[in-house]
PDB file of N, CA and C in Angstrom:
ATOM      1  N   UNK A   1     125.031 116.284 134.096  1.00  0.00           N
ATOM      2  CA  UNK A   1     123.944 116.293 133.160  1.00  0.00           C
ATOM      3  C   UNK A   1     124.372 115.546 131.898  1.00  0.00           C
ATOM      4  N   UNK A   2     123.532 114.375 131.274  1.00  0.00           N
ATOM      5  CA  UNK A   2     123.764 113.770 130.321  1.00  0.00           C
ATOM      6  C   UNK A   2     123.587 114.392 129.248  1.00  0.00           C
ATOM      7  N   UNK A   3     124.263 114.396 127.678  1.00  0.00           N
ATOM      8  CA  UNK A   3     123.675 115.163 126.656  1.00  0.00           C
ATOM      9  C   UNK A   3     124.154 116.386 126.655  1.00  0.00           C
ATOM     10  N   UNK A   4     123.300 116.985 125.527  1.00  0.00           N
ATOM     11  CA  UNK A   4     123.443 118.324 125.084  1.00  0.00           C
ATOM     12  C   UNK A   4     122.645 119.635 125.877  1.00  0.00           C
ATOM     13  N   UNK A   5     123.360 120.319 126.165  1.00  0.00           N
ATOM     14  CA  UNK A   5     122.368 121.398 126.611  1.00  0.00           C
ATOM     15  C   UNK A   5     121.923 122.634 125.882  1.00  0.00           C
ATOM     16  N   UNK A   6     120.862 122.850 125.850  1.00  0.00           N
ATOM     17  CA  UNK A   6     120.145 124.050 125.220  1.00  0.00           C
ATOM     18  C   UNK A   6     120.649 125.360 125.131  1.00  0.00           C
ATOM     19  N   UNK A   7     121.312 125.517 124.424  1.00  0.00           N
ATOM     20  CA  UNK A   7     122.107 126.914 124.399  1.00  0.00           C
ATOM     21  C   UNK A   7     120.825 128.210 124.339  1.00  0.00           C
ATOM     22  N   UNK A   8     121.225 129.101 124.633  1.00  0.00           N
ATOM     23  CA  UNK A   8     120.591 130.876 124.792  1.00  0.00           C
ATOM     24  C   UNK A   8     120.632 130.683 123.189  1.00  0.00           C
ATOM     25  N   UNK A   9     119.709 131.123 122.371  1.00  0.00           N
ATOM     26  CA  UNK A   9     119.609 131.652 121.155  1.00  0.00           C
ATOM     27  C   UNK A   9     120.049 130.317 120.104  1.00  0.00           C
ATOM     28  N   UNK A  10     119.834 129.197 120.725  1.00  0.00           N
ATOM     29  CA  UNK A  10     120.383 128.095 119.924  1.00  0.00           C
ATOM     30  C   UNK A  10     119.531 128.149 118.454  1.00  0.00           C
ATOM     31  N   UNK A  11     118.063 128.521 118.330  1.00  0.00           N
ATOM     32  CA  UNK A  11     117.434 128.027 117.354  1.00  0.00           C
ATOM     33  C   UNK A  11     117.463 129.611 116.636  1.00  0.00           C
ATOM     34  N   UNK A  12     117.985 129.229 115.387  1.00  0.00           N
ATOM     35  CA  UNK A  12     118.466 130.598 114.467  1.00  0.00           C
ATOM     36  C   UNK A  12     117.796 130.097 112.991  1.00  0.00           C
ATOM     37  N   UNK A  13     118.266 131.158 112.279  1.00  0.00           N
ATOM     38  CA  UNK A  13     117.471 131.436 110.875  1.00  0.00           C
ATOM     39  C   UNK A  13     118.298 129.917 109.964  1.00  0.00           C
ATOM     40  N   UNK A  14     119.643 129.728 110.314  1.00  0.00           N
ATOM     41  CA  UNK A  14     120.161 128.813 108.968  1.00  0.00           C
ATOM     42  C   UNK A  14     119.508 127.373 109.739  1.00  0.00           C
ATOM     43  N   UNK A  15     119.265 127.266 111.385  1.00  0.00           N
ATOM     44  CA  UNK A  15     118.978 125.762 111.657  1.00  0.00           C
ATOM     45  C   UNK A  15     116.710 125.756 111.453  1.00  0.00           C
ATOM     46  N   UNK A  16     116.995 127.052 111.250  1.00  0.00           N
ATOM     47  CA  UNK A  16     115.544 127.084 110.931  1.00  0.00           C
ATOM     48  C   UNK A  16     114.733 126.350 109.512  1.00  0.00           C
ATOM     49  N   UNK A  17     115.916 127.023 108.202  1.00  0.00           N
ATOM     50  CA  UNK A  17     116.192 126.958 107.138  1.00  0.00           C
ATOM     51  C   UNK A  17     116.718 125.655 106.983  1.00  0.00           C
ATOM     52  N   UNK A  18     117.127 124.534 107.667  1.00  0.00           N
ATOM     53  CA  UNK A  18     117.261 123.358 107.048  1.00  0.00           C
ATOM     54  C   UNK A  18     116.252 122.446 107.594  1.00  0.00           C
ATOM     55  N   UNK A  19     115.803 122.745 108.987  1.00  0.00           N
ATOM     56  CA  UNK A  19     114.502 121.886 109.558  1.00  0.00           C
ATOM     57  C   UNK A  19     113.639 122.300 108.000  1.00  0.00           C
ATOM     58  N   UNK A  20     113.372 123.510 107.970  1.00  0.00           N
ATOM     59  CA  UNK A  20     112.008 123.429 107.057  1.00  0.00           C
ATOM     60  C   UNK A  20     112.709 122.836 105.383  1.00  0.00           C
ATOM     61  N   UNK A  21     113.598 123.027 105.036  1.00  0.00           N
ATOM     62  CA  UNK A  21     113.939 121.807 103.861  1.00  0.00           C
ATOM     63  C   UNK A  21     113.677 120.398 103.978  1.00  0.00           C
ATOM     64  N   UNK A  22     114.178 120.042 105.155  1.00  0.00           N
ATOM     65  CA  UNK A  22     114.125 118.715 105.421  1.00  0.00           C
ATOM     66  C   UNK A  22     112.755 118.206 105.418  1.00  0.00           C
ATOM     67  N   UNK A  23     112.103 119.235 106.285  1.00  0.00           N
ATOM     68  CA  UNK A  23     110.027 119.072 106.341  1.00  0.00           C
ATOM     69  C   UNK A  23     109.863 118.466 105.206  1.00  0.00           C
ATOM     70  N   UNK A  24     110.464 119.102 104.211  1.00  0.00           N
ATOM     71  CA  UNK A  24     109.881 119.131 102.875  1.00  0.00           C
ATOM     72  C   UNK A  24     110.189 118.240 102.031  1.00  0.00           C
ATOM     73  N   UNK A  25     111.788 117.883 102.261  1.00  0.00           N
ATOM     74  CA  UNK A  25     111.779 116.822 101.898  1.00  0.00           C
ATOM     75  C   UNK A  25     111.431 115.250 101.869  1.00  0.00           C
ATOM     76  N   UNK A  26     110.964 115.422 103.379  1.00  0.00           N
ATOM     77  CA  UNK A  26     110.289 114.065 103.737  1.00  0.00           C
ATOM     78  C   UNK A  26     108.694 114.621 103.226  1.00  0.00           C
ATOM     79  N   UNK A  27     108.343 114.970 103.161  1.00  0.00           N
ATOM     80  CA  UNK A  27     107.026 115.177 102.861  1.00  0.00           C
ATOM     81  C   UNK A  27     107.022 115.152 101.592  1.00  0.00           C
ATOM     82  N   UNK A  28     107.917 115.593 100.291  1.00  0.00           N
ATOM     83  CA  UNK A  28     107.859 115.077  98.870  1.00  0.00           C
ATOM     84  C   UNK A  28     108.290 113.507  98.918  1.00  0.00           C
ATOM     85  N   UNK A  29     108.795 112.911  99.831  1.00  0.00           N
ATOM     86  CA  UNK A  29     109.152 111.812  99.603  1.00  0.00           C
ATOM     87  C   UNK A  29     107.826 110.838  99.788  1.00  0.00           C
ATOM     88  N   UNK A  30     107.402 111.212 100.985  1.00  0.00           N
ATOM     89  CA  UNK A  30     106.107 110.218 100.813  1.00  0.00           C
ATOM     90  C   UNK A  30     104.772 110.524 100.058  1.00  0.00           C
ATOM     91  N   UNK A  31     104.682 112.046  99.692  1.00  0.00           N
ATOM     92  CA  UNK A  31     103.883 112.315  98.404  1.00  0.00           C
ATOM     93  C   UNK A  31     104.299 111.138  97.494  1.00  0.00           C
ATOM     94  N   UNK A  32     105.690 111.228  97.312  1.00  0.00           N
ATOM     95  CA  UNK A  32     106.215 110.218  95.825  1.00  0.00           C
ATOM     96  C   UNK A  32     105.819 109.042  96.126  1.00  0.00           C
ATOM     97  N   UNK A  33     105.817 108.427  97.063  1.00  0.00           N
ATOM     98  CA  UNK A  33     105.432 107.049  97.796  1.00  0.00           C
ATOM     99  C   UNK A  33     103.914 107.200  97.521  1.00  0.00           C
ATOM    100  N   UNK A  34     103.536 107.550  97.888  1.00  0.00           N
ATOM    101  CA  UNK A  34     101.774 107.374  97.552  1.00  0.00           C
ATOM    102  C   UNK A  34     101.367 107.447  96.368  1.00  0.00           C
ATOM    103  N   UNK A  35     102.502 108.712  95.472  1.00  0.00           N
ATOM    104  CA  UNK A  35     101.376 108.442  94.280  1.00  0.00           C
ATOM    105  C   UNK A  35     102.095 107.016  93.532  1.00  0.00           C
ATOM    106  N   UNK A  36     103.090 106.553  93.738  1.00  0.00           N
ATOM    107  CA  UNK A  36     103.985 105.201  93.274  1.00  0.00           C
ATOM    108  C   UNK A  36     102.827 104.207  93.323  1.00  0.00           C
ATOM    109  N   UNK A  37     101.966 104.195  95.018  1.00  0.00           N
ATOM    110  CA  UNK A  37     101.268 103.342  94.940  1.00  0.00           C
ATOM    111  C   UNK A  37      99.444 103.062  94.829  1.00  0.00           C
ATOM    112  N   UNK A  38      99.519 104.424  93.978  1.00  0.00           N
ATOM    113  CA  UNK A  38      98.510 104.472  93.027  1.00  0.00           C
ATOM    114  C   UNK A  38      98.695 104.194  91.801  1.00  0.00           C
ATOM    115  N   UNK A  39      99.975 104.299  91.113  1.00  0.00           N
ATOM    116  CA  UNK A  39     100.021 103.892  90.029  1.00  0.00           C
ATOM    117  C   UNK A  39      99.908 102.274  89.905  1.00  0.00           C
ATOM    118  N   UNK A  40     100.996 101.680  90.727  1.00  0.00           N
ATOM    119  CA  UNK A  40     100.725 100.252  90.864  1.00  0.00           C
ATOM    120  C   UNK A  40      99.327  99.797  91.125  1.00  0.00           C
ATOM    121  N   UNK A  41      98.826 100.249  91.980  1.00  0.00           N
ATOM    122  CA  UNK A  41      97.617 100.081  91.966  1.00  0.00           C
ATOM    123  C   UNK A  41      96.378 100.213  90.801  1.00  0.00           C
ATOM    124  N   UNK A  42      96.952 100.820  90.212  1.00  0.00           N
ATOM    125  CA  UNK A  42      95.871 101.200  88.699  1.00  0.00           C
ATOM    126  C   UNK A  42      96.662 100.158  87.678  1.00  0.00           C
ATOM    127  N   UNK A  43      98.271 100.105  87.803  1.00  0.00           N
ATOM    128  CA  UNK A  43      98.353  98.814  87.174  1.00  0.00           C
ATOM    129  C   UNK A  43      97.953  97.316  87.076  1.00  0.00           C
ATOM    130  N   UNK A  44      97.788  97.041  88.469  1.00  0.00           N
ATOM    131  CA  UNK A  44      97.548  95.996  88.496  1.00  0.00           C
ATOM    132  C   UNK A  44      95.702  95.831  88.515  1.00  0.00           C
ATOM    133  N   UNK A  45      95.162  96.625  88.556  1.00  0.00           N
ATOM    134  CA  UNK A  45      93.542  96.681  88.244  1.00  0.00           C
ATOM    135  C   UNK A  45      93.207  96.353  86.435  1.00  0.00           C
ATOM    136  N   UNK A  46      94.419  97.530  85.809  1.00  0.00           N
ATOM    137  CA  UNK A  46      94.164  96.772  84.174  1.00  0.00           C
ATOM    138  C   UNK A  46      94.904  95.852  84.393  1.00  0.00           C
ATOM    139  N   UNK A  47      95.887  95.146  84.741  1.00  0.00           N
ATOM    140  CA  UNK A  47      96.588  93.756  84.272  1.00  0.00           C
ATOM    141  C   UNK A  47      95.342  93.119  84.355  1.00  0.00           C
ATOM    142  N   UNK A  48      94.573  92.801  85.635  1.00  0.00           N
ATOM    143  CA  UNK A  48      93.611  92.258  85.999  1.00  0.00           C
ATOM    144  C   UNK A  48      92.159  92.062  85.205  1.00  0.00           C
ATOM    145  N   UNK A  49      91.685  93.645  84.615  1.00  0.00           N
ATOM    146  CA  UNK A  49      90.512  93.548  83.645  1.00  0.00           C
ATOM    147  C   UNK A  49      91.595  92.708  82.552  1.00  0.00           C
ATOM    148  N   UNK A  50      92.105  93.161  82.141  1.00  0.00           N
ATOM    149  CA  UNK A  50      93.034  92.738  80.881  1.00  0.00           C
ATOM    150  C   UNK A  50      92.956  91.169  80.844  1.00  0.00           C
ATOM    151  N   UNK A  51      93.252  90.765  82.002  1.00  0.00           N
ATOM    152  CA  UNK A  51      93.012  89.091  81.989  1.00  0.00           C
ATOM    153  C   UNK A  51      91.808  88.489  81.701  1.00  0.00           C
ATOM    154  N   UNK A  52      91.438  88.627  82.702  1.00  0.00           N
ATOM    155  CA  UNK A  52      89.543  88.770  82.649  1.00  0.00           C
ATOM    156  C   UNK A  52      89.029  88.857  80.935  1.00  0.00           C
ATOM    157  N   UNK A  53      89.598  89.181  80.576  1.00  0.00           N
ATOM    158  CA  UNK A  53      88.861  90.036  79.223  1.00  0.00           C
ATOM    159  C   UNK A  53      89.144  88.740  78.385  1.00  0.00           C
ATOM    160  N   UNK A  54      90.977  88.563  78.582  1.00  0.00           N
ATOM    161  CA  UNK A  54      91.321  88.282  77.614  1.00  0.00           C
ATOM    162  C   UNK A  54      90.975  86.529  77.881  1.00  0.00           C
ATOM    163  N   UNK A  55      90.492  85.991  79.071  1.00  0.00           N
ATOM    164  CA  UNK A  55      89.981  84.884  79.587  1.00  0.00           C
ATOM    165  C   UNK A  55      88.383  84.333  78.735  1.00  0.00           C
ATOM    166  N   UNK A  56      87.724  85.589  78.585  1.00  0.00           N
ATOM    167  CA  UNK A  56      86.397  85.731  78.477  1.00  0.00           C
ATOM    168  C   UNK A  56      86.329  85.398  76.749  1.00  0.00           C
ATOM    169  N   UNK A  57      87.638  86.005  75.764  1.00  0.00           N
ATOM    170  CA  UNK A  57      87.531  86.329  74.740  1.00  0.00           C
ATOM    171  C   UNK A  57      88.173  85.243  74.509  1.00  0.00           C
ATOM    172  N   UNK A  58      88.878  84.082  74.983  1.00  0.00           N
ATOM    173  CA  UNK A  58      89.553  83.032  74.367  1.00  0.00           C
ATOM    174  C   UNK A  58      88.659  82.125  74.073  1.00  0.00           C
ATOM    175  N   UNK A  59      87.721  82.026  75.666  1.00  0.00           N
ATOM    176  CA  UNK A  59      86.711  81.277  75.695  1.00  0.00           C
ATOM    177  C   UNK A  59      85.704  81.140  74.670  1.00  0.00           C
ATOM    178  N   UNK A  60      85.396  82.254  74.249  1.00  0.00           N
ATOM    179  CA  UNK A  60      84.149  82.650  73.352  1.00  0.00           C
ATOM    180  C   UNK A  60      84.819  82.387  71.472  1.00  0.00           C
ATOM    181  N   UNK A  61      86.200  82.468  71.611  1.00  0.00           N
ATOM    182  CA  UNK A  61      86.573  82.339  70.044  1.00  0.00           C
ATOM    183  C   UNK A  61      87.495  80.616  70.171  1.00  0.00           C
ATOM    184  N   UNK A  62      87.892  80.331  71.204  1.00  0.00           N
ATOM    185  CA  UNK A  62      88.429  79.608  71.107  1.00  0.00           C
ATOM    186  C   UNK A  62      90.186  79.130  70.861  1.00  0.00           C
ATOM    187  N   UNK A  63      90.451  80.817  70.747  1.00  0.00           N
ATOM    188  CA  UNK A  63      92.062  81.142  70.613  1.00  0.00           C
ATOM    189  C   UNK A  63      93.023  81.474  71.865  1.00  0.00           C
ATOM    190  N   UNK A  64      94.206  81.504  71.562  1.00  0.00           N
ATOM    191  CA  UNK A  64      94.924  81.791  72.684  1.00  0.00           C
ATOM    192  C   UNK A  64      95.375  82.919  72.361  1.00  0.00           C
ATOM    193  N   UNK A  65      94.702  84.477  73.205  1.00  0.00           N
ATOM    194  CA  UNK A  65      95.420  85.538  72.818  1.00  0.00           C
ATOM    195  C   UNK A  65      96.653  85.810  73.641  1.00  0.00           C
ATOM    196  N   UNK A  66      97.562  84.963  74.564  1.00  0.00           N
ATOM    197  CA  UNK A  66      98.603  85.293  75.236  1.00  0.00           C
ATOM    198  C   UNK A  66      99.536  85.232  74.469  1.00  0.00           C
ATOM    199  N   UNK A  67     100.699  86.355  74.928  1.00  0.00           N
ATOM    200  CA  UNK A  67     101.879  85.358  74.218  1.00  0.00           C
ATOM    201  C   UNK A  67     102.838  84.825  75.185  1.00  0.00           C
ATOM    202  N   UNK A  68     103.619  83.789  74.745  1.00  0.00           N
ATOM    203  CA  UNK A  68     104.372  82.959  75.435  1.00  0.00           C
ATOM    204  C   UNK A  68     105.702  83.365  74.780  1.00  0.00           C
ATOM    205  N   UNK A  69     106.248  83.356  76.045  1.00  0.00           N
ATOM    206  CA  UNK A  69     107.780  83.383  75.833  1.00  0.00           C
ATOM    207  C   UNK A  69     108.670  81.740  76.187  1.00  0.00           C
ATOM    208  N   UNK A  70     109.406  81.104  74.970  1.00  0.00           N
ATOM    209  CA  UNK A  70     110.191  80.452  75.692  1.00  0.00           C
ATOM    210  C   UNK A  70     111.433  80.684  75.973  1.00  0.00           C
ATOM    211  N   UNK A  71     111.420  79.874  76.816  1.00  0.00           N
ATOM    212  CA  UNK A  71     112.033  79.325  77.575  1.00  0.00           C
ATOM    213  C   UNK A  71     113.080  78.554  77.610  1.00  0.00           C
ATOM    214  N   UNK A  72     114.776  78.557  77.602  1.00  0.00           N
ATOM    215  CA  UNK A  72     115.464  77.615  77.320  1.00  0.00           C
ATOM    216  C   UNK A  72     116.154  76.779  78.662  1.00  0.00           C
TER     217      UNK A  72
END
């Protein structure tokens, strides 16, 4: 027989006690993952109005509200 075999009484309270940590820890992990990519997601929606805006408002005054960084 290849592998491990199933012991009598193999599944106990401490291998019980780390499956359900572990549950949990993968499951806060991709909670954290999702809400990561809601935030990005709400970032890049204002970067976006923000442009827009600031596209709309150059146009209409005639200024450049960006700022520029140089560059050496």
């Amino acid at each position: 027989m290849v592998g491990w075999v199933k012991r009598q009484g193999y599944w106990d309270h401490q291998l019980a006690h780390i499956t359900e940590k572990r549950n949990r820890q993968m499951r806060d992990a991709v909670n954290k993952a999702v809400n990561l990519a809601k935030v990005c997601r709400r970032v890049l929606t204002l970067a976006t109005r923000f442009r827009i805006w600031e596209t709309k408002a150059k146009k209409q005054s005639g200024t450049d509200l960006s700022c520029h960084v140089a560059t050496a």
